[in-house]
Protein backbone atom coordinates (compact mmCIF):
# COMPACT_ATOMS: atom_id res chain seq x y z
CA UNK A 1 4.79 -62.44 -13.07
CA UNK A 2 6.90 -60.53 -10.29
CA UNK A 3 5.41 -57.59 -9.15
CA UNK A 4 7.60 -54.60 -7.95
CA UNK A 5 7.45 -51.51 -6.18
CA UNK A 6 6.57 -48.31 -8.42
CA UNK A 7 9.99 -46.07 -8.37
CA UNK A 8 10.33 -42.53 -8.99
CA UNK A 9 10.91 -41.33 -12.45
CA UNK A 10 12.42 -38.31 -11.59
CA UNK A 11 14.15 -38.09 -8.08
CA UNK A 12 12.27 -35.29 -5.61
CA UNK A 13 13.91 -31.81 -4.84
CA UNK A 14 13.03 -30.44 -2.41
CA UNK A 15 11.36 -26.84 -3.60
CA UNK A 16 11.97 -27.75 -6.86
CA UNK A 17 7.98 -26.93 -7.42
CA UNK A 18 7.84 -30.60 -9.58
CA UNK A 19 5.54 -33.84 -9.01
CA UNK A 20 7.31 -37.12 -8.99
CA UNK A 21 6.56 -38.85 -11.73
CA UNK A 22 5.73 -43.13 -10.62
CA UNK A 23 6.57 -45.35 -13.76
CA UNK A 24 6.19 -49.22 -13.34
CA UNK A 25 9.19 -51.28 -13.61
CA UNK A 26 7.55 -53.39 -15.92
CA UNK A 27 7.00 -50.60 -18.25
CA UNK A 28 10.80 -49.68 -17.89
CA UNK A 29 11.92 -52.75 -18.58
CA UNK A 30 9.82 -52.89 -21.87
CA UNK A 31 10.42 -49.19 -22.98
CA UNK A 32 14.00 -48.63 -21.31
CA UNK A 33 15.29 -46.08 -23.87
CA UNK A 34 11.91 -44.09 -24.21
CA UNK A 35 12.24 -43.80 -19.90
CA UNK A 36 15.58 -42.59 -20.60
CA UNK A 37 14.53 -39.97 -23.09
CA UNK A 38 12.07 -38.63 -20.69
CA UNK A 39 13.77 -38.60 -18.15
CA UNK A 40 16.46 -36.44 -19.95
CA UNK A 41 13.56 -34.40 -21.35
CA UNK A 42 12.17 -33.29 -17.71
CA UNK A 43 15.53 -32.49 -16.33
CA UNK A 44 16.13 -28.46 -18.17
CA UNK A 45 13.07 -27.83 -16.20
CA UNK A 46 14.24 -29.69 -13.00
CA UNK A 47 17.41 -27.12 -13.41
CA UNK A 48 14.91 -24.73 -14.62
CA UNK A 49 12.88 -24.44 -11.46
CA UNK A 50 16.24 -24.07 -8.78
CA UNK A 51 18.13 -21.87 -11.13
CA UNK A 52 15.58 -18.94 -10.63
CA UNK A 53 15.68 -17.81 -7.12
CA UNK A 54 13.51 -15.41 -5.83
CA UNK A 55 13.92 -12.68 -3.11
CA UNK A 56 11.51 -9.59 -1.55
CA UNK A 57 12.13 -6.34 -0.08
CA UNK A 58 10.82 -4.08 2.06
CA UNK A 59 7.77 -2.32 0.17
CA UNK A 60 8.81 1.48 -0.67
CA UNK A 61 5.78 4.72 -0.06
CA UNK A 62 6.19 7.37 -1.92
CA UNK A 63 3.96 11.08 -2.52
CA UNK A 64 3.42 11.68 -6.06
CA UNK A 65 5.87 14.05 -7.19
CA UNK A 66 9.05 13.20 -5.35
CA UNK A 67 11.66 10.79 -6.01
CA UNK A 68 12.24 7.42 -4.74
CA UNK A 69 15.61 5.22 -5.21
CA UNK A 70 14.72 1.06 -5.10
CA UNK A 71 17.51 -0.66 -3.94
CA UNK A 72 18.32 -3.87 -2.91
CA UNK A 73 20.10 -4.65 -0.05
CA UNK A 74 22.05 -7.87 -0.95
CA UNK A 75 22.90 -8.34 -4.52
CA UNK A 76 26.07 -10.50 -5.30
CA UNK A 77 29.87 -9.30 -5.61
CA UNK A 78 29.84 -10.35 -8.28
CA UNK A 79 27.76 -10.14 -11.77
CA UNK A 80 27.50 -10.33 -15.76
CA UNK A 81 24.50 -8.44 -16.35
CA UNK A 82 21.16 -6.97 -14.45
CA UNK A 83 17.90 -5.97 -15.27
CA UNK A 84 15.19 -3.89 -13.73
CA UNK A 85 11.55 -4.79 -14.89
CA UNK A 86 8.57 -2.70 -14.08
CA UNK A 87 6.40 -5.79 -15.38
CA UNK A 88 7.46 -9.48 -16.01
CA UNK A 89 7.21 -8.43 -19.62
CA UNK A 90 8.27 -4.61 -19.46
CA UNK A 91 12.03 -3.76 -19.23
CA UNK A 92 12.92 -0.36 -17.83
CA UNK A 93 17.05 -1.18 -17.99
CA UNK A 94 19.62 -3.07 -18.79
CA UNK A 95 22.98 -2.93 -17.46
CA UNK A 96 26.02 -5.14 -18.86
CA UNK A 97 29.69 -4.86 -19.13
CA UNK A 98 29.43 -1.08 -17.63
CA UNK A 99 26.85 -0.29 -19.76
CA UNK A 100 23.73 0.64 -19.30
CA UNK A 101 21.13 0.72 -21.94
CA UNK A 102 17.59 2.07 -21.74
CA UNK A 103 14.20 0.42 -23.01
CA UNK A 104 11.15 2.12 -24.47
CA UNK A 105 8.47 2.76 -21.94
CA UNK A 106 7.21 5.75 -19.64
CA UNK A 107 10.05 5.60 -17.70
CA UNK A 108 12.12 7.32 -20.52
CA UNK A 109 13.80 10.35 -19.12
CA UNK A 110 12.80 9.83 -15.97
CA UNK A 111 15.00 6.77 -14.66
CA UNK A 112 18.90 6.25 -14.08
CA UNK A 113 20.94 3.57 -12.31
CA UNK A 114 23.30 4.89 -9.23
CA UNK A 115 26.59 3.21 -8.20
CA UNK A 116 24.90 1.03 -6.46
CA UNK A 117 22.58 -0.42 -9.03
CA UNK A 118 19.39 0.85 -7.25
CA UNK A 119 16.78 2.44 -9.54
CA UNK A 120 16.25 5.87 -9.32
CA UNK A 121 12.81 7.02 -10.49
CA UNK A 122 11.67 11.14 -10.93
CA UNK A 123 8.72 12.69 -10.32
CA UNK A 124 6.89 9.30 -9.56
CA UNK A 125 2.65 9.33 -10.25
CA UNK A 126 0.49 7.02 -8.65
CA UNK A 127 0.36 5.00 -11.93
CA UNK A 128 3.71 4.22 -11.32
CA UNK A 129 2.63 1.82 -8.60
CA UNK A 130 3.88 -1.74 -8.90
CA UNK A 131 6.33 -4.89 -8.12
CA UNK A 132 9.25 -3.95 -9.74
CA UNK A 133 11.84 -6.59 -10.63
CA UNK A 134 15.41 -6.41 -10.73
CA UNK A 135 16.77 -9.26 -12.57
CA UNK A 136 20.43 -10.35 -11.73
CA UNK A 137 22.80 -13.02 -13.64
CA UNK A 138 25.73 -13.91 -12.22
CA UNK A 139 28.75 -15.62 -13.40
CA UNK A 140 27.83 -18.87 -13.13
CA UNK A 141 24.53 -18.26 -15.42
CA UNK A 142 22.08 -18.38 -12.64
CA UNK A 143 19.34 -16.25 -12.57
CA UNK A 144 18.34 -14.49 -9.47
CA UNK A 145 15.06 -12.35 -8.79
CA UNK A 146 14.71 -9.46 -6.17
CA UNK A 147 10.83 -8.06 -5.92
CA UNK A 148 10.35 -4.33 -4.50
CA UNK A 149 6.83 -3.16 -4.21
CA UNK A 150 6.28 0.88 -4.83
CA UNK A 151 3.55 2.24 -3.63
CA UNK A 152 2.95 6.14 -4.66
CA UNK A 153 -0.33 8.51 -3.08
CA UNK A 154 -1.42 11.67 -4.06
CA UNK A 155 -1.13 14.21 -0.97
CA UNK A 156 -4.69 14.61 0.78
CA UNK A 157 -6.79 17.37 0.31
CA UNK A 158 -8.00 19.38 3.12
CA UNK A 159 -11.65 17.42 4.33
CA UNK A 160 -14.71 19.74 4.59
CA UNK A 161 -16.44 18.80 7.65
CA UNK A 162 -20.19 18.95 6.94
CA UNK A 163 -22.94 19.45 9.40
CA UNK A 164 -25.47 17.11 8.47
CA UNK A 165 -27.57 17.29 11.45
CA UNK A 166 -27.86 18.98 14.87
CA UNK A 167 -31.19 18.38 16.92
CA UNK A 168 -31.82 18.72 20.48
CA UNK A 169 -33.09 15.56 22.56
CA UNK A 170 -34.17 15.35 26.29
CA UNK A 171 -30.66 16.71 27.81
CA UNK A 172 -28.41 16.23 25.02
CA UNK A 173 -27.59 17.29 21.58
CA UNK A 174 -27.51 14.46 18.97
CA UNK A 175 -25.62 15.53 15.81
CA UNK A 176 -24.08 14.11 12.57
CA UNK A 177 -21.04 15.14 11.14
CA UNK A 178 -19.30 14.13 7.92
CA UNK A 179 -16.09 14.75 5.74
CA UNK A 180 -16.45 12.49 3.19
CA UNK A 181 -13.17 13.16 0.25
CA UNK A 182 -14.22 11.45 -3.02
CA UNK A 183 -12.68 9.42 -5.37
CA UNK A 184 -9.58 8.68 -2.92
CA UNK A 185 -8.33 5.63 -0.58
CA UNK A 186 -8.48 7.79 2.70
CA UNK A 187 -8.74 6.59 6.55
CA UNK A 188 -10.81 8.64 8.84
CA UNK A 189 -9.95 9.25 12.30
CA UNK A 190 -12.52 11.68 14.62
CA UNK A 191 -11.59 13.56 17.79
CA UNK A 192 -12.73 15.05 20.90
CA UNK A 193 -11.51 16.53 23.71
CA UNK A 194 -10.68 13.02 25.19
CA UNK A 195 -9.37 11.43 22.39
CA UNK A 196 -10.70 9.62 19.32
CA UNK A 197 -13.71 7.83 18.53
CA UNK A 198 -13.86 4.82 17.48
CA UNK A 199 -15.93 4.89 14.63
CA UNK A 200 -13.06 2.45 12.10
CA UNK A 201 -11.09 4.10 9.81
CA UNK A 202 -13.20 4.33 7.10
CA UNK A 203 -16.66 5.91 8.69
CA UNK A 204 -16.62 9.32 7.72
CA UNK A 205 -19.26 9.82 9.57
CA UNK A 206 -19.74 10.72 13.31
CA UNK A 207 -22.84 10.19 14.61
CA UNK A 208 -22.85 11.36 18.61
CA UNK A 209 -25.51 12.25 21.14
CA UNK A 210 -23.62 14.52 23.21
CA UNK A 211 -24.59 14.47 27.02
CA UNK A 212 -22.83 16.05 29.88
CA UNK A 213 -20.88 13.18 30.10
CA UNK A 214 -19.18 12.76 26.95
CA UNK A 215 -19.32 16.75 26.07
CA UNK A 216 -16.39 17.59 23.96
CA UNK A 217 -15.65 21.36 22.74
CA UNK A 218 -14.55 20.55 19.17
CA UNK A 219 -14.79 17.71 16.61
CA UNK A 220 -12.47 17.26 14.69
CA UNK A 221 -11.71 14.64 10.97
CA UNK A 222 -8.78 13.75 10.40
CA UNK A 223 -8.25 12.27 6.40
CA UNK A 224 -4.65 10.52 5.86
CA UNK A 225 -3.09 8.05 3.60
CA UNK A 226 0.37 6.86 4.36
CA UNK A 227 1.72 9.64 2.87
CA UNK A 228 0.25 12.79 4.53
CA UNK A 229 -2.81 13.72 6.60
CA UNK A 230 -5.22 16.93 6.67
CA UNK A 231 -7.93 17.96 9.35
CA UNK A 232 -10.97 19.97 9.58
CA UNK A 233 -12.17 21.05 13.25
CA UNK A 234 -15.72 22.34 14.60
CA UNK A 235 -16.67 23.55 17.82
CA UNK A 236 -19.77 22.97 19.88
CA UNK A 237 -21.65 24.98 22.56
CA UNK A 238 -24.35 23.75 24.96
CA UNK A 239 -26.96 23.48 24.30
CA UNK A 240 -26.78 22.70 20.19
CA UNK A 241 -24.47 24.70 18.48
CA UNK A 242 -21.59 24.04 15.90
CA UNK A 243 -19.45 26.34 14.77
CA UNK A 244 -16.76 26.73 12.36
CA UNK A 245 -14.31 28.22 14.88
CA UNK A 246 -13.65 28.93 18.61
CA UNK A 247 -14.44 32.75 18.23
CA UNK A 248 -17.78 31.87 16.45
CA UNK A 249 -18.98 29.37 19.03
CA UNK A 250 -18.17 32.11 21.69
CA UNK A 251 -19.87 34.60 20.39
CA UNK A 252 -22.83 32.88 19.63
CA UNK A 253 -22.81 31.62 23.51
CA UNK A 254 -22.31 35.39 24.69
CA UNK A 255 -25.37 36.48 22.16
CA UNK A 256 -27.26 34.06 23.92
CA UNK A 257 -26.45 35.08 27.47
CA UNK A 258 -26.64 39.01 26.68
CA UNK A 259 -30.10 38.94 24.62
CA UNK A 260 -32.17 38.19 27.28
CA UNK A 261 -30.69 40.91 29.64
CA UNK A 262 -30.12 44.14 27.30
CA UNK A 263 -34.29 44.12 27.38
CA UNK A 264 -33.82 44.17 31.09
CA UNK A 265 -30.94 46.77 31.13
CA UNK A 266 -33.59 49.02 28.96
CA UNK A 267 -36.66 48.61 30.79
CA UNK A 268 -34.71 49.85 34.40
């Protein structure tokens, strides 16, 4: 018996995503019209797999509320039909032969296509987040994909800087401050008078022995998301005092300067 080299079944491509499939040539030369029937068999999804192509875009933020328009930057001169997808599975449009026809889904009434094809959404809600697809045949019946993430975020509310703890220690002041906002995806950023701290962007709390050193007249917490930012400031006097604004801390540092003398002013 002659032994020979195992060939391919099914010639590689290069990105085509598919094995190679080894067959010995024994077994062809037994079974040469059931090879052939495979083989024709495999190739639709050989064609299958380099038909599609697939493209990305640059990811699109929006605030809940406004209006955002996806559009792709390089679609052919020239095609038959498109389709924009919100899931693999959910259509939001079709457009064919200058026509554009509209699919059930919460997107009704709030969608159109411009001139350019892009896909204008209204008053977009975080819930609208998602890859949306815009599905593109052209005339020679290949099937193109272009992915466009949307990211929407509700604006952030105005943080409430608690004072959790102020106590005094040898020459310093060692307090805890927080500004926690619930239930959102917010970074935290703290400030002094020299700059921010750098505490990571998702402590929202500052913990801080103030000395003369490091002795800053306000903290203050910033809360953003990539679509807005608040702030909340205090202000600190030596030796221990917060306050929730500049005139406050003052006159608390003047109280404590004029107490002790208007006894004195009495007595002479």
């Amino acid at each position: 018996m002659i032994s020979r080299a195992l060939e391919p079944l099914v010639p590689f491509w290069p990105g085509s995503g598919l094995s190679v499939v080894f067959l010995g040539s024994n077994m062809c030369s037994q079974r040469w019209e059931w090879c052939l029937a495979l083989e024709f068999l495999m190739l639709p999804h050989l064609f299958l797999a380099t038909s599609i192509q697939d493209h990305s875009e640059h990811p699109v933020t929006a605030i809940s509320g406004s209006n955002v328009s996806l559009q792709i930057s390089s679609l052919p001169a020239n095609y038959k039909q498109l389709t924009w997808l919100y899931t693999t599975n959910q259509k939001i449009l079709e457009w064919e032969s200058n026509r554009t026809s509209f699919f059930k889904s919460k997107f009704k009434d709030r969608v159109r296509l411009n001139q350019s094809h892009a896909l204008c959404i209204y008053n977009v809600q975080k819930e609208d987040s998602s890859t949306y697809i815009l599905r593109v045949l052209d005339e020679s019946g290949t099937e193109k994909d272009w992915h466009i993430s949307l990211e929407v975020h509700d604006p952030v509310p105005k943080p409430d800087i608690e004072i959790r703890k102020t106590q005094k220690v040898n020459n310093g002041c060692h307090l805890q401050l927080s500004c926690m906002i619930p239930n959102q995806s917010i970074n935290y950023t703290w400030y002094g008078d020299l700059g921010p701290f750098s505490t990571g962007l998702q402590n929202f709390v500052l913990e801080i022995t103030v000395e003369p050193q490091n002795y800053s007249k306000f903290y203050t917490c910033q809360a953003s998301n990539p679509v807005s930012s608040k702030n909340d400031t205090v202000y600190f006097t030596l030796p221990c005092k917060l306050a929730r604004s500049s005139g406050v801390a003052w006159v608390a540092t003047w109280l404590m300067v004029m107490v002790p003398i208007v006894p004195g002013l009495i007595w002479t």
